[in-house]
N, C-alpha and C. Protein backbone atom coordinates (compact mmCIF):
# COMPACT_ATOMS: atom_id res chain seq x y z
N UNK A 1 0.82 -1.20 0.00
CA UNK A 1 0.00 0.00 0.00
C UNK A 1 0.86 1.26 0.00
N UNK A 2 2.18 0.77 0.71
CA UNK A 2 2.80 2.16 0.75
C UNK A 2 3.62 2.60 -0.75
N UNK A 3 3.68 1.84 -1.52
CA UNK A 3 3.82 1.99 -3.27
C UNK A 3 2.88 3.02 -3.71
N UNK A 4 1.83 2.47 -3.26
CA UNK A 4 0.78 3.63 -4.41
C UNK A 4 0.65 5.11 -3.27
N UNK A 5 1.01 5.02 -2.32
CA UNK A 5 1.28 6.24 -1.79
C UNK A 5 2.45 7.26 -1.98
N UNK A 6 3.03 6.10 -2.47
CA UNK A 6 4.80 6.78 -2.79
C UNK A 6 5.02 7.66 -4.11
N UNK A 7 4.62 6.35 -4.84
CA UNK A 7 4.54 6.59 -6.50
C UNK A 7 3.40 7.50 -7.17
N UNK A 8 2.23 7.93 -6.69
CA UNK A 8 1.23 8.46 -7.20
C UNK A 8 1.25 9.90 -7.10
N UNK A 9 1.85 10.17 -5.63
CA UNK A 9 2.36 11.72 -6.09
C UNK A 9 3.38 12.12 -6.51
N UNK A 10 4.53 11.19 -6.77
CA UNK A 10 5.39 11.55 -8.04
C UNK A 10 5.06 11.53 -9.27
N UNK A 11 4.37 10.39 -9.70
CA UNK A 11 3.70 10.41 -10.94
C UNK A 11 3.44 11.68 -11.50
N UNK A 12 2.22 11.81 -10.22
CA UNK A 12 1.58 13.37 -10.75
C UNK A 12 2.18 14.39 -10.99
N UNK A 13 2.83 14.61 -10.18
CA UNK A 13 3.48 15.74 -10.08
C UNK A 13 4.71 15.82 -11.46
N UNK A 14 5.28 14.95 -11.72
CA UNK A 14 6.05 14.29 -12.83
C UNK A 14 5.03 14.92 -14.21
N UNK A 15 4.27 14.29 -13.83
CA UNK A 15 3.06 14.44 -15.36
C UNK A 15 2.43 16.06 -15.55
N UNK A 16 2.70 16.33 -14.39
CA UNK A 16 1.86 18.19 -14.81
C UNK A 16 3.34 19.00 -15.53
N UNK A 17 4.51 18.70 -14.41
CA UNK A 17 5.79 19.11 -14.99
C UNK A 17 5.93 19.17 -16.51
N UNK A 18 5.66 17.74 -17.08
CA UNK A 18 6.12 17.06 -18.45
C UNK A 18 4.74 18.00 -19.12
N UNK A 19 3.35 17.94 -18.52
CA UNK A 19 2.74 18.61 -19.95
C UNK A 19 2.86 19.88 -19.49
N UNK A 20 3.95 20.82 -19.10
CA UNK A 20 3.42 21.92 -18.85
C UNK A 20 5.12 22.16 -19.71
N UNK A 21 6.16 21.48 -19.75
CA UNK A 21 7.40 21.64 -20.83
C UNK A 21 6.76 21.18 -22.18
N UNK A 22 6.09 20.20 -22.58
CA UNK A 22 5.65 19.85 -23.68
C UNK A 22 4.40 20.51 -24.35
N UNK A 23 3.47 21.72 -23.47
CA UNK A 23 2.33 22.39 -24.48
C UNK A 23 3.05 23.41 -25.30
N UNK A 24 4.01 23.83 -24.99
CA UNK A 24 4.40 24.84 -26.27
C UNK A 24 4.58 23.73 -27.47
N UNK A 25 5.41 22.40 -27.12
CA UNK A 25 6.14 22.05 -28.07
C UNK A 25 4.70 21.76 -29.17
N UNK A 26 3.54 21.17 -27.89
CA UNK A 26 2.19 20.78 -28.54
C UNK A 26 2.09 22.14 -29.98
N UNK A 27 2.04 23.49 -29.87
CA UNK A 27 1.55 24.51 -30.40
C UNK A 27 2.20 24.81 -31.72
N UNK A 28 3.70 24.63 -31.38
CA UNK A 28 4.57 24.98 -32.42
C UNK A 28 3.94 24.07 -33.47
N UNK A 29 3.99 22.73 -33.15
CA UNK A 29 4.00 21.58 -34.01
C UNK A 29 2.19 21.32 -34.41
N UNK A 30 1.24 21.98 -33.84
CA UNK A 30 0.34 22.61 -34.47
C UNK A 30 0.32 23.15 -35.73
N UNK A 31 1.27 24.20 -35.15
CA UNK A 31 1.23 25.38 -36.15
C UNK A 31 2.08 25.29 -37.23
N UNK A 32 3.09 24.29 -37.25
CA UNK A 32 3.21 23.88 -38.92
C UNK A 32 2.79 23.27 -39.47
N UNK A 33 2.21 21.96 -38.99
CA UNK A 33 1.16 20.85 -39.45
C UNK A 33 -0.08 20.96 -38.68
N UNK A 34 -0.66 21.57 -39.05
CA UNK A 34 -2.30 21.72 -38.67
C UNK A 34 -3.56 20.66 -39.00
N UNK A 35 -3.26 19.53 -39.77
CA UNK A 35 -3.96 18.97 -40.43
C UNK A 35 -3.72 17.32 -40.14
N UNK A 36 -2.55 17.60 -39.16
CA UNK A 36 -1.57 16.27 -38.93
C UNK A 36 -2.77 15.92 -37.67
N UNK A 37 -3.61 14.55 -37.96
CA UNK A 37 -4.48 13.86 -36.73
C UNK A 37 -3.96 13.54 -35.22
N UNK A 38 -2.40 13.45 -35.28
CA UNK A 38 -1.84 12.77 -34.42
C UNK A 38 -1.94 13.93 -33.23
N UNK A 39 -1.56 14.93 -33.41
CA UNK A 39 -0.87 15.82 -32.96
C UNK A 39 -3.08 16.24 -31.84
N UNK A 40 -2.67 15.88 -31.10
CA UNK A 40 -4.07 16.24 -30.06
C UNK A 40 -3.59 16.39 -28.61
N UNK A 41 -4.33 16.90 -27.72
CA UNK A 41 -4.33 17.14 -26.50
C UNK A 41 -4.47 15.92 -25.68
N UNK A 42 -4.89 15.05 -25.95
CA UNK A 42 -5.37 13.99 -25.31
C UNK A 42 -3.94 12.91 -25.59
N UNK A 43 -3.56 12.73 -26.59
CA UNK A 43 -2.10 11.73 -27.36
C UNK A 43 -1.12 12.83 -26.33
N UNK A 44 -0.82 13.63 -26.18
CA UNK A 44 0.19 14.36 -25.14
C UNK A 44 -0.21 14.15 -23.52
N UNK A 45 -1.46 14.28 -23.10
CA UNK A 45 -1.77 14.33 -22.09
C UNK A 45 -1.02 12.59 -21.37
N UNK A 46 -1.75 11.67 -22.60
CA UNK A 46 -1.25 9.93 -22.17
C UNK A 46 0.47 9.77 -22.57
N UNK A 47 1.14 10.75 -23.44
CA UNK A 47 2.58 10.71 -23.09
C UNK A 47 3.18 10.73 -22.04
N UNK A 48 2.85 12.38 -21.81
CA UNK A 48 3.34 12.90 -20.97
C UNK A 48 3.10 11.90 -19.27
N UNK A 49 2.46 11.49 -19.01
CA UNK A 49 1.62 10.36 -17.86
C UNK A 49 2.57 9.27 -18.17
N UNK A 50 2.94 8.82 -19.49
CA UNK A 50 4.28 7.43 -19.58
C UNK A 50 5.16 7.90 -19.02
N UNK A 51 5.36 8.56 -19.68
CA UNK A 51 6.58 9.28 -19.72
C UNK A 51 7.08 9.52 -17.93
N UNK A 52 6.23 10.16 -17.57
CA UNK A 52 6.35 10.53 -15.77
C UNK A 52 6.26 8.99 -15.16
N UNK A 53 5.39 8.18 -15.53
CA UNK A 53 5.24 6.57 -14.76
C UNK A 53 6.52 5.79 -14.95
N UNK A 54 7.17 5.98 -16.50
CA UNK A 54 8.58 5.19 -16.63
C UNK A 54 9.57 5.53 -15.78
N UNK A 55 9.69 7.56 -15.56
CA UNK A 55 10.93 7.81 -14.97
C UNK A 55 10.73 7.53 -13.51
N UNK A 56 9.61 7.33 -12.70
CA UNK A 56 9.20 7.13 -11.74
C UNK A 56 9.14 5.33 -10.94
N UNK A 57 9.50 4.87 -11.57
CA UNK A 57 10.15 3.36 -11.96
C UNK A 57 11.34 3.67 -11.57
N UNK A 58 12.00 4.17 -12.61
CA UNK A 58 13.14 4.06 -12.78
C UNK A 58 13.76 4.85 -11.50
N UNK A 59 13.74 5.67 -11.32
CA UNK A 59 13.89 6.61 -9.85
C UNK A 59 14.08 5.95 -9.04
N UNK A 60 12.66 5.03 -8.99
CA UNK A 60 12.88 4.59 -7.83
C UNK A 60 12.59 2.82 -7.39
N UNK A 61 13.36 2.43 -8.74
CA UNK A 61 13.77 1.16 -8.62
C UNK A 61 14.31 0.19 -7.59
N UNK A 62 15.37 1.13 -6.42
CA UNK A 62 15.29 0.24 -5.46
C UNK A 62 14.57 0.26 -4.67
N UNK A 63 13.65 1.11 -4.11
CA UNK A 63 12.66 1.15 -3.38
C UNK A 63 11.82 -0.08 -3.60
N UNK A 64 11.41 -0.14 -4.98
CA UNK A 64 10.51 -1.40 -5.43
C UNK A 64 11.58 -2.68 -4.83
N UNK A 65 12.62 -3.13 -4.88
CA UNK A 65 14.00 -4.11 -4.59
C UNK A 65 13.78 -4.08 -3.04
N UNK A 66 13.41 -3.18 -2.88
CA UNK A 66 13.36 -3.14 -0.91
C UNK A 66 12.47 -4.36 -0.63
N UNK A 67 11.11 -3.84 -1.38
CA UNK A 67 9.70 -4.14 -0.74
C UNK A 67 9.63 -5.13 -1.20
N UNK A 68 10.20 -5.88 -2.31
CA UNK A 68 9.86 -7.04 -2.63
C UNK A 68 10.62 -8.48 -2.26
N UNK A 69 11.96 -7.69 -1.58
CA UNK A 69 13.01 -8.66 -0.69
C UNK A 69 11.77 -8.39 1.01
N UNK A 70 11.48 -7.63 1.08
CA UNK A 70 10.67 -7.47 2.84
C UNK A 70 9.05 -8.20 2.15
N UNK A 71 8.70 -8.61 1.12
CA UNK A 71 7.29 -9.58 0.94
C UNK A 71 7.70 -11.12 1.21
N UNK A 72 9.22 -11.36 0.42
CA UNK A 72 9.64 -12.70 0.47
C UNK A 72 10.28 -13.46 2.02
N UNK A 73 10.28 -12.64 2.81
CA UNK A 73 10.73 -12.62 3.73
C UNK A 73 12.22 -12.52 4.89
């Protein structure tokens, strides 16, 4: 339980960071391809959320190594 207490406000906080460096990049890349489907608010919003969940792993990889040597006993 203490995982999803740990990890969820890094996540977040990770993920507002990431779309708040990545909406300009969102605009620019608007504004030369305007017509391009990919390019949406919603496809950045679920990046930006990987993106923060992977480095948030990775961060804090031994933490996860702790808890799972203290389950096995």
């Amino acid at each position: 339980m203490w995982i999803i207490q740990t990890f969820v406000p890094i996540i977040l906080v990770l993920s507002v960071l990431a779309f708040l460096v990545m909406l300009p990049v969102y605009f620019v890349r608007r504004k030369k391809n305007p017509d391009d489907p990919k390019i949406t608010i919603p496809r950045l919003l679920l990046m930006t959320v990987m993106a923060a969940t992977i480095m948030t792993l990775i961060m804090c990889s031994g933490l996860i190594a702790m808890y799972i040597d203290d389950i096995r006993g």
